[in-house]
N, C-alpha and C. Protein backbone atom coordinates (compact mmCIF):
# COMPACT_ATOMS: atom_id res chain seq x y z
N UNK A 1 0.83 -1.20 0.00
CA UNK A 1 0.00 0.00 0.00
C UNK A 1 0.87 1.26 0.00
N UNK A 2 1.99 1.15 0.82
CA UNK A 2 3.07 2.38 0.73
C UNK A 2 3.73 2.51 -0.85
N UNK A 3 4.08 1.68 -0.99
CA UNK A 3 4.50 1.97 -2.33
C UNK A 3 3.31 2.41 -3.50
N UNK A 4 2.41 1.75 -3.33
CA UNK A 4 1.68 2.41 -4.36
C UNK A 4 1.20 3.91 -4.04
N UNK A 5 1.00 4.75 -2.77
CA UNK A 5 0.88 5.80 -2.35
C UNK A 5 1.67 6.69 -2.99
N UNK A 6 3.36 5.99 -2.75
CA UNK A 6 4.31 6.70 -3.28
C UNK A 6 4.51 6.99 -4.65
N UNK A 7 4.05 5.74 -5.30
CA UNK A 7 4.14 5.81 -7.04
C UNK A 7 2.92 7.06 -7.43
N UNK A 8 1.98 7.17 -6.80
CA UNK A 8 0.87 8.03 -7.20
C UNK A 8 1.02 9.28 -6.99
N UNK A 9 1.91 9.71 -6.22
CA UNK A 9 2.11 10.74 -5.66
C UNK A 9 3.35 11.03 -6.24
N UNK A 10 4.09 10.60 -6.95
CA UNK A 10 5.46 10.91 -7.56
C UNK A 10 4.86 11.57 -9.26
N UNK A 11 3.49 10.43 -9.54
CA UNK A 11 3.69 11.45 -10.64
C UNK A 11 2.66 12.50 -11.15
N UNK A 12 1.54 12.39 -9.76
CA UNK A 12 0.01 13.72 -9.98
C UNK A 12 0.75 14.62 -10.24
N UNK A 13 1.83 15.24 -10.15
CA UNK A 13 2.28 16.76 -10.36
C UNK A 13 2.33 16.51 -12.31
N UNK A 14 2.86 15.20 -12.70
CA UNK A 14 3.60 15.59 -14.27
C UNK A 14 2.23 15.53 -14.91
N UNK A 15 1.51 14.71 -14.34
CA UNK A 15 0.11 14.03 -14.73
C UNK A 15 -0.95 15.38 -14.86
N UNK A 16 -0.66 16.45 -13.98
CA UNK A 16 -1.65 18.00 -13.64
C UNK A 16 -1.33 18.69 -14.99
N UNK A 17 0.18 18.52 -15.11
CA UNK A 17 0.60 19.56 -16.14
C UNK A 17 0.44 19.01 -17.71
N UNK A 18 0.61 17.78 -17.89
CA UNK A 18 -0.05 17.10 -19.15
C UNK A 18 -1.41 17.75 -19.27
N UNK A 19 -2.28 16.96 -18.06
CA UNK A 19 -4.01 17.25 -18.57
C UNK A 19 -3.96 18.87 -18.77
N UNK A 20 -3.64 19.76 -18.04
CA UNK A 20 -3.42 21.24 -18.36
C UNK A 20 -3.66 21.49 -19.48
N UNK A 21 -2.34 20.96 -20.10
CA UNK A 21 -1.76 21.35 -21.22
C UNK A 21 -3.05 21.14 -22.65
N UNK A 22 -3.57 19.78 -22.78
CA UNK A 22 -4.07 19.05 -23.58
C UNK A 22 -5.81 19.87 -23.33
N UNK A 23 -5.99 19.80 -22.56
CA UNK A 23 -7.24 20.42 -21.94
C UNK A 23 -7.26 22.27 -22.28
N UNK A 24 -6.46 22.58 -21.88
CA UNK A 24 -6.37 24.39 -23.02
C UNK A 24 -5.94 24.16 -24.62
N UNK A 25 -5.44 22.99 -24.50
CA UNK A 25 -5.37 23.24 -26.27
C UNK A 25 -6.81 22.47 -26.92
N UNK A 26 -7.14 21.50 -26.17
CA UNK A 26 -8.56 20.87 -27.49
C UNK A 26 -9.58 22.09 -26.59
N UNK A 27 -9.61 22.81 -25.97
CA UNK A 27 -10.70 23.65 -25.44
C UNK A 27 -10.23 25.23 -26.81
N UNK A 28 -8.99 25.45 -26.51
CA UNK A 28 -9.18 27.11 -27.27
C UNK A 28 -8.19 27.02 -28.28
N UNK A 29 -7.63 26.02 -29.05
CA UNK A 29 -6.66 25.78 -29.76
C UNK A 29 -5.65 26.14 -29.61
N UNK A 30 -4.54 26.53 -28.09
CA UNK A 30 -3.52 27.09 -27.28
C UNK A 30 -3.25 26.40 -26.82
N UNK A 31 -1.50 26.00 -26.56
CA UNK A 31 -1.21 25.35 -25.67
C UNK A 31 -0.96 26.58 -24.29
N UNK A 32 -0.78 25.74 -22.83
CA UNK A 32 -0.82 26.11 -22.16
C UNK A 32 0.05 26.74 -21.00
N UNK A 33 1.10 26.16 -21.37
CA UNK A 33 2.76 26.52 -21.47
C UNK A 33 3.61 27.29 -22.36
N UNK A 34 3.19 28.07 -22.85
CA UNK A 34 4.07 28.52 -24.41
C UNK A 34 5.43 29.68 -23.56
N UNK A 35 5.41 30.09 -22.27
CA UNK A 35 6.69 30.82 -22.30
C UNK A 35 7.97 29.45 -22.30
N UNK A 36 7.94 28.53 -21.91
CA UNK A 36 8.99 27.42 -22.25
C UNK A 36 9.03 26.77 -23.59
N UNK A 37 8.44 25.77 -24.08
CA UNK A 37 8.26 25.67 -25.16
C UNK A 37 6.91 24.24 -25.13
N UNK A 38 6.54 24.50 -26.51
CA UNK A 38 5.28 23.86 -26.57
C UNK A 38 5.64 21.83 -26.74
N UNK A 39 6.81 21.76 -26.69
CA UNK A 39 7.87 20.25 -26.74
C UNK A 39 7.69 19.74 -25.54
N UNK A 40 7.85 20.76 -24.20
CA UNK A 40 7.59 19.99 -23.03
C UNK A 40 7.00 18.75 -22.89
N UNK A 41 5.94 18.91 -22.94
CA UNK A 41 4.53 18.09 -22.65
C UNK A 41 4.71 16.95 -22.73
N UNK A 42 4.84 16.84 -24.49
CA UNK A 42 5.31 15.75 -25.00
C UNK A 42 6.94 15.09 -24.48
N UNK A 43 7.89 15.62 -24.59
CA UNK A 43 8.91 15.11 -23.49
C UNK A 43 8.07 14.18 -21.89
N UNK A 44 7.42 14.59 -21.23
CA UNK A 44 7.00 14.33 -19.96
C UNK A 44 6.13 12.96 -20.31
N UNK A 45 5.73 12.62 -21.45
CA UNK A 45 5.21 11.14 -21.44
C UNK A 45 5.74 10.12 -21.20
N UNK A 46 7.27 10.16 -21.27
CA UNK A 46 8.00 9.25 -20.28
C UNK A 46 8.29 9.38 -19.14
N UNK A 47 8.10 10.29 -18.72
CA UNK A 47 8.49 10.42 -16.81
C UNK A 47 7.14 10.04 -16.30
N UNK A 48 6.00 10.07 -17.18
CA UNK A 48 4.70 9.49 -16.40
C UNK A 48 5.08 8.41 -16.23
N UNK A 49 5.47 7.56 -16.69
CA UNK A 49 5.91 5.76 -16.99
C UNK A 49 7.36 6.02 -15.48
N UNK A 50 8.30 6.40 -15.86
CA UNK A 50 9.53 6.30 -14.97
C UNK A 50 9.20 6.45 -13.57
N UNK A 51 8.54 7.95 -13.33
CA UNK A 51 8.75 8.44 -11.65
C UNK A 51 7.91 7.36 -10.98
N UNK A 52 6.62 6.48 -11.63
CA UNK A 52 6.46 5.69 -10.56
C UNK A 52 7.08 4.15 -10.44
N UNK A 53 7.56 3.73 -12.01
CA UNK A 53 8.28 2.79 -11.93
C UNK A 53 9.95 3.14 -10.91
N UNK A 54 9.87 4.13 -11.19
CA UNK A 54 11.68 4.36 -9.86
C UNK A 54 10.93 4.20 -8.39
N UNK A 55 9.64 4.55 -8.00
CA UNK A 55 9.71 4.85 -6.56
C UNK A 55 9.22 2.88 -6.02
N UNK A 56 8.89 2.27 -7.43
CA UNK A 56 8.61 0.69 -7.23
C UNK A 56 9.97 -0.11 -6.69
N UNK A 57 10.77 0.49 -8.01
CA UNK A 57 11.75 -0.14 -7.78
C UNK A 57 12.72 0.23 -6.59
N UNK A 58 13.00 1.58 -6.42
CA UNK A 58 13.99 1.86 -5.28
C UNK A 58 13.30 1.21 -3.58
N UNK A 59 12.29 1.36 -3.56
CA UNK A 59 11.14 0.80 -2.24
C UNK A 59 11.57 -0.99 -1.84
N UNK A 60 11.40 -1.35 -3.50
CA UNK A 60 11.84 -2.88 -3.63
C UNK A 60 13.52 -3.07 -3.13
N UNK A 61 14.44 -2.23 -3.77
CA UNK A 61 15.87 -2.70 -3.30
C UNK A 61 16.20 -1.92 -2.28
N UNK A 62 15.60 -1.19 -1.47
CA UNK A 62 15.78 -0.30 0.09
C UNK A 62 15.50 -1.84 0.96
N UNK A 63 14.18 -2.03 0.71
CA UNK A 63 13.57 -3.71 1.44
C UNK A 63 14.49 -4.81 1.70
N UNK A 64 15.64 -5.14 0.63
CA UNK A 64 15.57 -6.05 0.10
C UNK A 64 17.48 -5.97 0.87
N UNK A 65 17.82 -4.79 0.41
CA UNK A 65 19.54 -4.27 0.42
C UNK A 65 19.83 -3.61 1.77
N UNK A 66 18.93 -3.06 2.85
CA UNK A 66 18.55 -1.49 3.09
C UNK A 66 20.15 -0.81 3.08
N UNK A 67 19.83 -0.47 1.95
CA UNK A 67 21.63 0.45 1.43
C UNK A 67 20.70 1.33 0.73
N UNK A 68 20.61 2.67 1.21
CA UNK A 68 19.56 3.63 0.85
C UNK A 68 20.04 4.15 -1.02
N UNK A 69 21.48 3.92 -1.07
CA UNK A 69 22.11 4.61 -1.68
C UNK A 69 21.86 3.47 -3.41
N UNK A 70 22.13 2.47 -3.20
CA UNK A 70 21.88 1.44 -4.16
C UNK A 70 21.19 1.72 -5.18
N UNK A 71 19.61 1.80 -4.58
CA UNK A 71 18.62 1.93 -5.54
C UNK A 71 18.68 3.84 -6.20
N UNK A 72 19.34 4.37 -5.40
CA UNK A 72 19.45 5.75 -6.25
C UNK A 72 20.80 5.47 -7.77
N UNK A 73 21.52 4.71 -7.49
CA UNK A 73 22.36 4.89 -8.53
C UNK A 73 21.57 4.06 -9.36
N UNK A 74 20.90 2.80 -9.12
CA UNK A 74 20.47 1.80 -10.19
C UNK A 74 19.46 2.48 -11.21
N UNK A 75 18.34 3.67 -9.92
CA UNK A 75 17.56 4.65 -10.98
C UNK A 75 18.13 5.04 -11.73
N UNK A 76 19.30 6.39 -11.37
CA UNK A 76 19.95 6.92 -12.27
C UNK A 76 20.82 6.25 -13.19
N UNK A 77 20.78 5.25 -13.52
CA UNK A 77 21.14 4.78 -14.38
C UNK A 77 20.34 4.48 -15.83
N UNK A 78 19.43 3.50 -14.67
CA UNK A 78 18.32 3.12 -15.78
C UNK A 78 17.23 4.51 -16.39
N UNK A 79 17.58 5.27 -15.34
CA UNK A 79 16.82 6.31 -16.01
C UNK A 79 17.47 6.82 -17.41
N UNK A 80 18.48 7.42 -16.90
CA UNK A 80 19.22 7.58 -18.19
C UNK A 80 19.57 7.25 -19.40
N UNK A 81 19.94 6.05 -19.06
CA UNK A 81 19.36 5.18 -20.54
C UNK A 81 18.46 4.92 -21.31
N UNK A 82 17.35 5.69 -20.74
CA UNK A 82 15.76 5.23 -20.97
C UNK A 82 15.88 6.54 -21.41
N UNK A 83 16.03 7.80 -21.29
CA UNK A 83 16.33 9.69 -21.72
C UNK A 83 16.80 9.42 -22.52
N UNK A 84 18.19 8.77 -22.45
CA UNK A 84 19.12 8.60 -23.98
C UNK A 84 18.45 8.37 -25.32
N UNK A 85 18.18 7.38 -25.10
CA UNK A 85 17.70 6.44 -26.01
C UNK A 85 16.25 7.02 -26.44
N UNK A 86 15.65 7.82 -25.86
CA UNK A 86 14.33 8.28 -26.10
C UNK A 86 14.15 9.27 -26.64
N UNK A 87 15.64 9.88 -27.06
CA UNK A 87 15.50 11.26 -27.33
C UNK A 87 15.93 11.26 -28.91
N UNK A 88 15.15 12.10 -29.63
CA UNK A 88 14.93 12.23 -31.02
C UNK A 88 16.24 13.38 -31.40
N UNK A 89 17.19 12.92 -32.16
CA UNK A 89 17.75 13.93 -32.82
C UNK A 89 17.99 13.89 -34.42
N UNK A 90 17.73 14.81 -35.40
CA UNK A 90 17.99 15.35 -36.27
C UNK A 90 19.02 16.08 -37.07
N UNK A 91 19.63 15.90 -37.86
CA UNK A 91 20.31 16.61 -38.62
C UNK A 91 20.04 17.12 -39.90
């Protein structure tokens, strides 16, 4: 039950600013963010997926290791690789 508290709560904040976003644009044809850029949004469809899969997994190897430190490098890892690899570049 703690962990799922935690997973839910790691990502209502990215989850507020998506619906925001999507919700002023099919309402007035605007996005809702435009002093950053209108790319955000779309970037943040993978951190919906990550921030609660990290707070699963770090909860799981705190339990399991309790080496608080473990499951922060294994995130940042796997996170990263998952950014890398996800990210679109052009020439």
């Amino acid at each position: 039950m703690n962990i799922a508290v935690l997973a839910v709560f790691n990502v209502i904040g990215v989850a507020i600013i998506v619906v925001l976003q999507y919700i002023k644009f099919f309402t007035t044809g605007q996005v809702f963010f435009t002093n950053v850029s209108t790319i955000v949004e779309i970037w943040l469809y993978p951190i919906i997926v990550i921030l609660p899969v990290a707070a699963i997994i770090s909860r799981k190897i705190y339990r399991a290791t309790k080496n608080p430190y473990l499951a922060g490098i294994i995130n940042a890892i796997v996170i990263t690789v998952i950014t890398c690899t996800n990210t679109l570049t052009q020439f």
